[in-house]
N, C-alpha and C. Protein backbone atom coordinates (compact mmCIF):
# COMPACT_ATOMS: atom_id res chain seq x y z
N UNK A 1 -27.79 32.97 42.64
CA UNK A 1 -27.84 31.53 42.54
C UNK A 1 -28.64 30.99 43.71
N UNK A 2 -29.53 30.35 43.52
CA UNK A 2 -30.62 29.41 44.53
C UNK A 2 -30.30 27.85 44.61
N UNK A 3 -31.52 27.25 44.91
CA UNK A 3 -30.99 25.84 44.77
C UNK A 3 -31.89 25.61 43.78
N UNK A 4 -32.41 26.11 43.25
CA UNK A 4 -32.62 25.72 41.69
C UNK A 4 -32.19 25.65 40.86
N UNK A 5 -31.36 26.41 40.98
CA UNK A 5 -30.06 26.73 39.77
C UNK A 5 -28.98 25.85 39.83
N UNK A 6 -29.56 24.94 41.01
CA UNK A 6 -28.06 23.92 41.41
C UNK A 6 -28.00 22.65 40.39
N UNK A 7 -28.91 22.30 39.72
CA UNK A 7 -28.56 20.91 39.32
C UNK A 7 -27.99 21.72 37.65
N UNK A 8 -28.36 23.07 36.89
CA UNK A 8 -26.89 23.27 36.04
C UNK A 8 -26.10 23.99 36.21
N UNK A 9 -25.73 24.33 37.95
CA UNK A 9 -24.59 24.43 38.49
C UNK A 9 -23.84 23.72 38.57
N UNK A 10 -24.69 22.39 38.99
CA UNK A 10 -24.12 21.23 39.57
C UNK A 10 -22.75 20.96 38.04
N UNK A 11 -23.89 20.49 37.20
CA UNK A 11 -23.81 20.40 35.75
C UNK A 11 -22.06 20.69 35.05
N UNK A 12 -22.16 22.19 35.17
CA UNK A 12 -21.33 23.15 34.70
C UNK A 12 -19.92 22.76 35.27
N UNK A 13 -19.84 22.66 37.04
CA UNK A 13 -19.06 22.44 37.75
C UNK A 13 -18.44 21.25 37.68
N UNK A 14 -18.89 19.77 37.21
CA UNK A 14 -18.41 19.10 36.96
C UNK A 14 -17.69 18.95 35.85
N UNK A 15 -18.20 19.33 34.43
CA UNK A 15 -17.71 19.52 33.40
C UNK A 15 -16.17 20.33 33.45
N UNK A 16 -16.25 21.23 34.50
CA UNK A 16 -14.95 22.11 34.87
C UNK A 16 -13.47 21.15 35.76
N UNK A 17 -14.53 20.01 36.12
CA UNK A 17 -13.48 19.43 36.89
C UNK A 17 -13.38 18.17 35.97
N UNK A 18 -14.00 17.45 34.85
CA UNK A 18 -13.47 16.92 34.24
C UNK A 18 -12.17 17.30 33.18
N UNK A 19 -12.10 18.41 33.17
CA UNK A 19 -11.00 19.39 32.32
C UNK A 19 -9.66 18.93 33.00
N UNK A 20 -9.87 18.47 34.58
CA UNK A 20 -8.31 18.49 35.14
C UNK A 20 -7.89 20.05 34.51
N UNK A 21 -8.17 20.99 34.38
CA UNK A 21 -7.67 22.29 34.41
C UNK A 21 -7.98 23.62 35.27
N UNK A 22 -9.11 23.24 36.38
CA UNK A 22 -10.18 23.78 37.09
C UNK A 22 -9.90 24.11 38.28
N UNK A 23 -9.51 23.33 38.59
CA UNK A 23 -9.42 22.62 40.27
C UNK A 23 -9.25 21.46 40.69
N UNK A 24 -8.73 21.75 41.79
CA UNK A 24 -8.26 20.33 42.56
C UNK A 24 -9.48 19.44 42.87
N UNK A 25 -10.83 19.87 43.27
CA UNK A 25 -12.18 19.22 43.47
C UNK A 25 -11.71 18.03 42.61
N UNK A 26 -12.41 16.87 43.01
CA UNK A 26 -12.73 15.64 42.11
C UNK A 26 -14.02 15.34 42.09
N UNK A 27 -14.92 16.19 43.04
CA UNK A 27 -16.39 15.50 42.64
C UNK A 27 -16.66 17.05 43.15
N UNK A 28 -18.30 17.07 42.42
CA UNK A 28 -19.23 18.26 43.39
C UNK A 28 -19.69 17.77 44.26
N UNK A 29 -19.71 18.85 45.28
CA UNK A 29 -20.34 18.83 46.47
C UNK A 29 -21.82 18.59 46.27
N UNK A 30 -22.64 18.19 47.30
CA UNK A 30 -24.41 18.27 47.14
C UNK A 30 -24.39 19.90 47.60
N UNK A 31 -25.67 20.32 47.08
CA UNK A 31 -26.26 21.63 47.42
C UNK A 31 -26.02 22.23 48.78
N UNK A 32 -26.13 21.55 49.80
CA UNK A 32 -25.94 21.88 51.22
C UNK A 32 -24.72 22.33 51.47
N UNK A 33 -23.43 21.11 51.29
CA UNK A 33 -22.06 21.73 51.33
C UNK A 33 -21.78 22.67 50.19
N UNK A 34 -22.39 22.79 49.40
CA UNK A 34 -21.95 23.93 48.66
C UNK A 34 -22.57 25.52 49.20
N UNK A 35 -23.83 25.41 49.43
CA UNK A 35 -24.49 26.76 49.94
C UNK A 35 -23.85 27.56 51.25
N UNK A 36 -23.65 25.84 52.00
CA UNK A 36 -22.91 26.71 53.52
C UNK A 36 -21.57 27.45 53.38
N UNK A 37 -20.96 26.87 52.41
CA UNK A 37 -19.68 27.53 51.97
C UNK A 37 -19.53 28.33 51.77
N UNK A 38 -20.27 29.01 50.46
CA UNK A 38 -20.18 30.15 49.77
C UNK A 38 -21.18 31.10 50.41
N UNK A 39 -20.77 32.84 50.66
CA UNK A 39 -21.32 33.74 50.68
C UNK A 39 -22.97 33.72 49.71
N UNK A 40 -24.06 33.54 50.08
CA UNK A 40 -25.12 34.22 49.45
C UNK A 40 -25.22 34.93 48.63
N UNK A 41 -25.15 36.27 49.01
CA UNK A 41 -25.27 37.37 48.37
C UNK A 41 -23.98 37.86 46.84
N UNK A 42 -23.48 36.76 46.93
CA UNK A 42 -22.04 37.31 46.21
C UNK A 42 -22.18 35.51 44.76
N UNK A 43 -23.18 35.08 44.93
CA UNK A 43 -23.64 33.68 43.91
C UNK A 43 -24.28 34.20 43.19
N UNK A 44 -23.81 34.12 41.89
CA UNK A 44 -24.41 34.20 40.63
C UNK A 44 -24.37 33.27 39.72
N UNK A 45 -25.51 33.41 38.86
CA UNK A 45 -25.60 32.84 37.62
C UNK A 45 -25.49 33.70 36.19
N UNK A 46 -25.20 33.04 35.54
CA UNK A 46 -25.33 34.01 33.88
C UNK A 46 -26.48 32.86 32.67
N UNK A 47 -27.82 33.79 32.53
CA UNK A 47 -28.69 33.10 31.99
C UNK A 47 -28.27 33.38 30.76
N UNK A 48 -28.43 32.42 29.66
CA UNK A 48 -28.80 32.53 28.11
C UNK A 48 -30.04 31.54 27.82
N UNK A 49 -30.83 32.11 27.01
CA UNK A 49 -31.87 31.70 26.71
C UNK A 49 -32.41 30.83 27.74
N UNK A 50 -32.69 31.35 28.54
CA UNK A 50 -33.36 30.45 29.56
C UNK A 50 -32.06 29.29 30.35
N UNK A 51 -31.51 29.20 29.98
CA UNK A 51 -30.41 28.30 30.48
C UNK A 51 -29.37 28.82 31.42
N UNK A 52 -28.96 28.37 32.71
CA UNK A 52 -27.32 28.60 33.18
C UNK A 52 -26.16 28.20 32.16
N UNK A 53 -25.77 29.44 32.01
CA UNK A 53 -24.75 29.32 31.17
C UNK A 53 -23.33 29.87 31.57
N UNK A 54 -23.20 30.15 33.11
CA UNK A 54 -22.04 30.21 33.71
C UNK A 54 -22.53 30.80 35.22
N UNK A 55 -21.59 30.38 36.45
CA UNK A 55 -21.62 30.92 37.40
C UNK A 55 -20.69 31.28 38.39
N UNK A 56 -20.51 32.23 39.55
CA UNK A 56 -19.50 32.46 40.37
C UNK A 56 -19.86 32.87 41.88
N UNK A 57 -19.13 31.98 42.57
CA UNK A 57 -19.17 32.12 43.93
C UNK A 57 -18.11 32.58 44.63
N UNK A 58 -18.19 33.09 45.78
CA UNK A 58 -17.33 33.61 46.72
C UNK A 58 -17.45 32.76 47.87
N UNK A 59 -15.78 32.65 48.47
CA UNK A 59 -16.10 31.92 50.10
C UNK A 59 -14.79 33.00 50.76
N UNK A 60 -15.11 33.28 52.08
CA UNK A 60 -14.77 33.98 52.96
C UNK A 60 -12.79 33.33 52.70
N UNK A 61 -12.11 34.16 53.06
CA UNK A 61 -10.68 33.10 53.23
C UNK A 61 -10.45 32.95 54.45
N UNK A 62 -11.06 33.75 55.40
CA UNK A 62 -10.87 33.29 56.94
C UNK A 62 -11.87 33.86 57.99
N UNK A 63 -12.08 33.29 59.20
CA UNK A 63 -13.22 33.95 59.93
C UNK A 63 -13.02 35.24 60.71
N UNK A 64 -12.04 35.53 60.84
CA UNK A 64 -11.11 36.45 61.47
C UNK A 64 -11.41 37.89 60.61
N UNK A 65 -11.66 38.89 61.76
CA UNK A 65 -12.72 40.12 61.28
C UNK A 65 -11.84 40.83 60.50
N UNK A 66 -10.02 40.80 60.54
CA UNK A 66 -9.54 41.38 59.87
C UNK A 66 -9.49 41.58 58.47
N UNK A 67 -9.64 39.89 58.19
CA UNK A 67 -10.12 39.80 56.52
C UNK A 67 -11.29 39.90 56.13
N UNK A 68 -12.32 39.98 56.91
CA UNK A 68 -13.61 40.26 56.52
C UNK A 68 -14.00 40.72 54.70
N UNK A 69 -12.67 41.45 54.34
CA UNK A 69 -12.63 41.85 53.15
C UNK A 69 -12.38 41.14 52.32
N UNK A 70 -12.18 40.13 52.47
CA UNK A 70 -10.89 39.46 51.40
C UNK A 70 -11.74 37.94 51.17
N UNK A 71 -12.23 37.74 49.83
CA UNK A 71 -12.81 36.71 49.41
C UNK A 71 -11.65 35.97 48.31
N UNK A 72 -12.30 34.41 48.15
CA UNK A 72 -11.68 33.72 47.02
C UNK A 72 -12.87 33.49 46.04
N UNK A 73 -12.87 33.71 44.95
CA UNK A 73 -13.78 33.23 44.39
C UNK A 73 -13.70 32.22 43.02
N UNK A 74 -14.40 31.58 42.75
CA UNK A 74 -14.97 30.43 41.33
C UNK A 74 -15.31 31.09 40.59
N UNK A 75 -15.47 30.82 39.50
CA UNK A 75 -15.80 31.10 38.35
C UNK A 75 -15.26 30.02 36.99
N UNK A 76 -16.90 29.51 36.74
CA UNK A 76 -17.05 28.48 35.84
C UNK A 76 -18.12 28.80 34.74
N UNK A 77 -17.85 28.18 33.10
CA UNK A 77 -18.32 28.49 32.18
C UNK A 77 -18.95 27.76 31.51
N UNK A 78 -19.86 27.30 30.95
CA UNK A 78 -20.29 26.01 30.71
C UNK A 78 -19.63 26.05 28.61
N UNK A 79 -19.48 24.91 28.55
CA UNK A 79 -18.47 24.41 27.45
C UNK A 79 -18.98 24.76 26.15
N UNK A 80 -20.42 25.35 26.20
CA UNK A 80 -20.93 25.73 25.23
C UNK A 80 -21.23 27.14 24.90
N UNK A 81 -20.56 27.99 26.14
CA UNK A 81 -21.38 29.40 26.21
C UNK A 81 -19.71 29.78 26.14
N UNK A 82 -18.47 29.32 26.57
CA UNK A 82 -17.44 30.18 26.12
C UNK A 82 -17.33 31.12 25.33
N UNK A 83 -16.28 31.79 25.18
CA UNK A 83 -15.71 32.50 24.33
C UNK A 83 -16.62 33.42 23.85
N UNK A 84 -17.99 33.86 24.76
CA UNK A 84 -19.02 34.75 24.25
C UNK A 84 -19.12 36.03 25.34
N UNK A 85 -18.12 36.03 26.13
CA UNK A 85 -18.18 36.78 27.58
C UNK A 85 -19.38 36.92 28.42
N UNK A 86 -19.22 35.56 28.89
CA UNK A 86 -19.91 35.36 29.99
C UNK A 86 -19.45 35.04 30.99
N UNK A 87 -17.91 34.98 30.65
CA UNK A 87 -16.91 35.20 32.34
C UNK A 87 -16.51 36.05 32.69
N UNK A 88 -16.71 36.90 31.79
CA UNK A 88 -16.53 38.50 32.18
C UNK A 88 -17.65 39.22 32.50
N UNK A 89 -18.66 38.74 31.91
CA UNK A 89 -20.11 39.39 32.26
C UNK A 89 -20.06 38.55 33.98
N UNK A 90 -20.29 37.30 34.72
CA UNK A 90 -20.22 37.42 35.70
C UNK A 90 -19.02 38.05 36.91
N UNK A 91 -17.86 38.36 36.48
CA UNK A 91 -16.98 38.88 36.81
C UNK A 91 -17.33 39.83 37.37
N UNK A 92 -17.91 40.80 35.79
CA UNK A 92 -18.12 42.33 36.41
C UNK A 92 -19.03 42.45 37.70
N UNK A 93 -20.23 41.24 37.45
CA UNK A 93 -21.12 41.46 38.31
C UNK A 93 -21.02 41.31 39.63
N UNK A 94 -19.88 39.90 39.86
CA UNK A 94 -19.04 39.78 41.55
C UNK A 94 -18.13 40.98 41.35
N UNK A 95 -17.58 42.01 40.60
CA UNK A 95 -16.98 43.16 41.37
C UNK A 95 -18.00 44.24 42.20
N UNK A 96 -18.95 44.11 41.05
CA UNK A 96 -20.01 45.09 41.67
C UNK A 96 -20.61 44.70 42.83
N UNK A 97 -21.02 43.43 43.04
CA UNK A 97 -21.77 43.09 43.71
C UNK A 97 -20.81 43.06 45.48
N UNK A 98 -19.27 42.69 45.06
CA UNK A 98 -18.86 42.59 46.25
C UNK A 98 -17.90 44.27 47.15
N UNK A 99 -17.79 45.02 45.94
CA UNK A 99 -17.69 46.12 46.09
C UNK A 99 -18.24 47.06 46.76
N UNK A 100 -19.86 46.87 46.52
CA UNK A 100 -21.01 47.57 47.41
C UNK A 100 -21.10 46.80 48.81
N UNK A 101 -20.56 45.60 48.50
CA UNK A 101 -20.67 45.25 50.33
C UNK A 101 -19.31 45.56 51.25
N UNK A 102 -18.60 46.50 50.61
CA UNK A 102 -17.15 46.58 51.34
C UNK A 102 -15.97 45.56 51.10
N UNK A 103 -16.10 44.66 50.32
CA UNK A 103 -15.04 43.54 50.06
C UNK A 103 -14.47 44.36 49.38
N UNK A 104 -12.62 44.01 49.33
CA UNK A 104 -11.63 45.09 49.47
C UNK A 104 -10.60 44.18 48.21
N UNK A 105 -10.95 42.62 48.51
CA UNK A 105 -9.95 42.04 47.98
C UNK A 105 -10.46 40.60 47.40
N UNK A 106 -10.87 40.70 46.16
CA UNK A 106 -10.60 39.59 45.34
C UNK A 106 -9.71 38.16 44.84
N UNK A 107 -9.42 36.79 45.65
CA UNK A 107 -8.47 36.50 45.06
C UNK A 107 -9.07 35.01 44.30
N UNK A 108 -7.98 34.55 43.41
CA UNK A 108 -8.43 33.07 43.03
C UNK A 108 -6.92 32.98 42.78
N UNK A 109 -7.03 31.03 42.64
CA UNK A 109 -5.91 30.72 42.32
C UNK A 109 -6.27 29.50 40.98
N UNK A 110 -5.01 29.88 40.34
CA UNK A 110 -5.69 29.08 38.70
C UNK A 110 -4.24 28.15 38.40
N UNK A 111 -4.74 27.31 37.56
CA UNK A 111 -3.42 26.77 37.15
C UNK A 111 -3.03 27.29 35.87
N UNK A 112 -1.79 27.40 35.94
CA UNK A 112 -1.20 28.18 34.54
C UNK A 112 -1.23 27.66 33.55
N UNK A 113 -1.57 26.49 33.42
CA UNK A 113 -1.56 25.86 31.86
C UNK A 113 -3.65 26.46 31.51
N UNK A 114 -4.18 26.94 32.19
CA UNK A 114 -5.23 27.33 32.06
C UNK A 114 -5.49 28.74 31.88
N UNK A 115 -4.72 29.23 30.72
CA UNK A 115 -4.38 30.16 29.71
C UNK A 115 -5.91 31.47 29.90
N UNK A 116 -6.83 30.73 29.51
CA UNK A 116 -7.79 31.38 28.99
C UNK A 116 -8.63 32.16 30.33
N UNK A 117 -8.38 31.28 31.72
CA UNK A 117 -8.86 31.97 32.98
C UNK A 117 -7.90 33.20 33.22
N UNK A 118 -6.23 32.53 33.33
CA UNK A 118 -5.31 33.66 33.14
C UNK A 118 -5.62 34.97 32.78
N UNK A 119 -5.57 34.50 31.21
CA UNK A 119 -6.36 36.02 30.54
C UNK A 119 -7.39 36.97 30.88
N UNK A 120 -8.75 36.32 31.48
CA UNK A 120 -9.59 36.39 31.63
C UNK A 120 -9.27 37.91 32.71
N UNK A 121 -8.62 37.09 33.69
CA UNK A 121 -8.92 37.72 35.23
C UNK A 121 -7.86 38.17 34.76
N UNK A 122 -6.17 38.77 33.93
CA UNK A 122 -5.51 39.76 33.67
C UNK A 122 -6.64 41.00 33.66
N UNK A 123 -7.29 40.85 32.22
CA UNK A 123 -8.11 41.78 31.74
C UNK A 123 -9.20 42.51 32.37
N UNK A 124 -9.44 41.72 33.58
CA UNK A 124 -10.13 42.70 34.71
C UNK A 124 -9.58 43.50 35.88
N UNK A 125 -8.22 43.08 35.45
CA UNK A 125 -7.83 43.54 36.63
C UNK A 125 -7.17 43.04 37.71
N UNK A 126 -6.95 42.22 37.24
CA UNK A 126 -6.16 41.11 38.73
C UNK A 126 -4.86 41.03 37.88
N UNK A 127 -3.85 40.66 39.31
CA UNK A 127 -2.54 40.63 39.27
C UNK A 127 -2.12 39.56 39.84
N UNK A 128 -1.09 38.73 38.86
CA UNK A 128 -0.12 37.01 39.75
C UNK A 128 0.33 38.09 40.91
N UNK A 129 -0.21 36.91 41.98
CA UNK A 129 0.61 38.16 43.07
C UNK A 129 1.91 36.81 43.20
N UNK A 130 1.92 35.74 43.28
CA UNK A 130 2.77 34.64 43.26
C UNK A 130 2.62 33.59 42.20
N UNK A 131 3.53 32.67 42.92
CA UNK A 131 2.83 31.08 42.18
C UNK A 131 3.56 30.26 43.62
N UNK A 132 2.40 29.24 43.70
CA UNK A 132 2.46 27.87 44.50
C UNK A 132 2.79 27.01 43.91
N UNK A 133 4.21 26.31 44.08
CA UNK A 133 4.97 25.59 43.10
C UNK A 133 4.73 24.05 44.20
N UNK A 134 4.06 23.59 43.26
CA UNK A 134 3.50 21.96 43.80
C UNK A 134 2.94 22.21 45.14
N UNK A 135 1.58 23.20 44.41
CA UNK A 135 1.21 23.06 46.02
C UNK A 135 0.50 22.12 46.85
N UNK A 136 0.00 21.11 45.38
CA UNK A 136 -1.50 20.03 45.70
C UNK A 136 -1.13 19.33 44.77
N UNK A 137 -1.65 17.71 45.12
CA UNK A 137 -1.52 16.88 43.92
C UNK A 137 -3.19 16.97 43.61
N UNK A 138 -2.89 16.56 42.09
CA UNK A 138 -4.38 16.35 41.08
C UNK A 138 -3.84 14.97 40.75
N UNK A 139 -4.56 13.92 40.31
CA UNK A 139 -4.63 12.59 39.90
C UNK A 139 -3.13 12.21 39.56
N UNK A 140 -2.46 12.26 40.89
CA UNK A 140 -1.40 11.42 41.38
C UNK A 140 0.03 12.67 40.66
N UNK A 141 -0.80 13.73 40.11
CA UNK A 141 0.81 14.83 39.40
C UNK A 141 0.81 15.76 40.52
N UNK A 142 1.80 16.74 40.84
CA UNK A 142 1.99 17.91 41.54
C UNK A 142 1.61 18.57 40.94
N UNK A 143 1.18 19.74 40.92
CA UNK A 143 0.87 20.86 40.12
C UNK A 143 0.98 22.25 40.74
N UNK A 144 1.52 23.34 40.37
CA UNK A 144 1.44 24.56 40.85
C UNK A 144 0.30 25.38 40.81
N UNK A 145 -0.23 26.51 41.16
CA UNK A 145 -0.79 27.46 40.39
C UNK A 145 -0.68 28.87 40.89
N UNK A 146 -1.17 29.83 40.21
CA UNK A 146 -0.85 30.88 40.17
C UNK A 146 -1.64 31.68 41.48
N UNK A 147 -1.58 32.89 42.05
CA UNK A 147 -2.12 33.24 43.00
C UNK A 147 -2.80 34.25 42.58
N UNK A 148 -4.28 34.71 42.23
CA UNK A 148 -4.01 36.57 41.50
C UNK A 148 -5.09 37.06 42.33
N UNK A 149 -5.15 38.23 42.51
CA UNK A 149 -5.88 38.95 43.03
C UNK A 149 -6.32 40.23 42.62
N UNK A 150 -7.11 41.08 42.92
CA UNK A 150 -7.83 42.15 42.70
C UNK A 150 -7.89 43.17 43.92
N UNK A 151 -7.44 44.13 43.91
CA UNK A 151 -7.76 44.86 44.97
C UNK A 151 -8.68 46.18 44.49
N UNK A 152 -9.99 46.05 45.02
CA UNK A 152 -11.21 47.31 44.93
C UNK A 152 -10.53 48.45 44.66
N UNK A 153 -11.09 49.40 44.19
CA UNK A 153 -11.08 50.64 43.49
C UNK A 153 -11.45 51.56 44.43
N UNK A 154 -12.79 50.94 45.22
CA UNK A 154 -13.75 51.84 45.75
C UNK A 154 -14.07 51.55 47.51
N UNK A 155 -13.52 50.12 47.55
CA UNK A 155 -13.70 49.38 48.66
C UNK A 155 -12.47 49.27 49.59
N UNK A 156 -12.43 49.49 51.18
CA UNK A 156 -11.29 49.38 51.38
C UNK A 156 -10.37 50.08 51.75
């Protein structure tokens, strides 16, 4: 992912947060706060026909060399490319991709009424390691969500 790819990043990402099923975000970031955030090397896109049709980023969970391993990552689909595995096609590609750099530990956190991410990241491999029961409000509700993670095969 470049900053070219940002305005149907941009795109995609909002559509994810109009769902109220996504994330706590209420707006996207501009390109800048988003790039400094996320790891480089670990941003992808998933093209169809010429188009972004899903993408996933990684951000560090702390600066501290011990976790060096241990990323959170996004992963968003655009509303028209679902249900064709293209969240699994970028999936595989942040395992591979963060695998070969020594990352040890995969995590995201989803909300449980958001079934289909659930599934998603079961089927690769990740495990509820908890749940955060009202951990954040979204448009004035509490909401929980789930904690899951992945721990490398090969990494670690």
């Amino acid at each position: 992912m470049t900053e070219k790819d940002w305005p149907a990043v941009a795109a995609i990402y909002a559509d994810g947060i109009a769902t109220g099923q996504a994330t706590f975000e209420t707006g996207v970031p501009e390109w800048a706060e988003f790039d400094t955030g996320r790891l480089s090397a670990h941003r992808l896109v998933a093209v169809e026909d010429g188009e972004v049709a899903g993408w996933v980023a990684v951000t560090p969970v702390s600066h501290r060399e011990c976790y060096a391993g241990v990323v959170e990552h996004s992963v968003y689909v655009a509303e028209t490319a679902r249900g064709r595995g293209v969240g699994a096609a970028l999936m595989d590609a942040l395992v591979a991709s963060t695998e070969a750099a020594g990352i040890w530990t995969l995590q995201t956190s989803v909300f449980p009424e958001n079934e289909a991410s659930v599934a998603l990241h079961r089927r690769l491999g990740f495990r509820v390691v908890g749940r955060r029961e009202r951990i954040a409000e979204l448009a004035g509700a509490w909401r929980d969500t789930l904690l899951l993670e992945r721990r490398s095969r090969v990494a670690g």
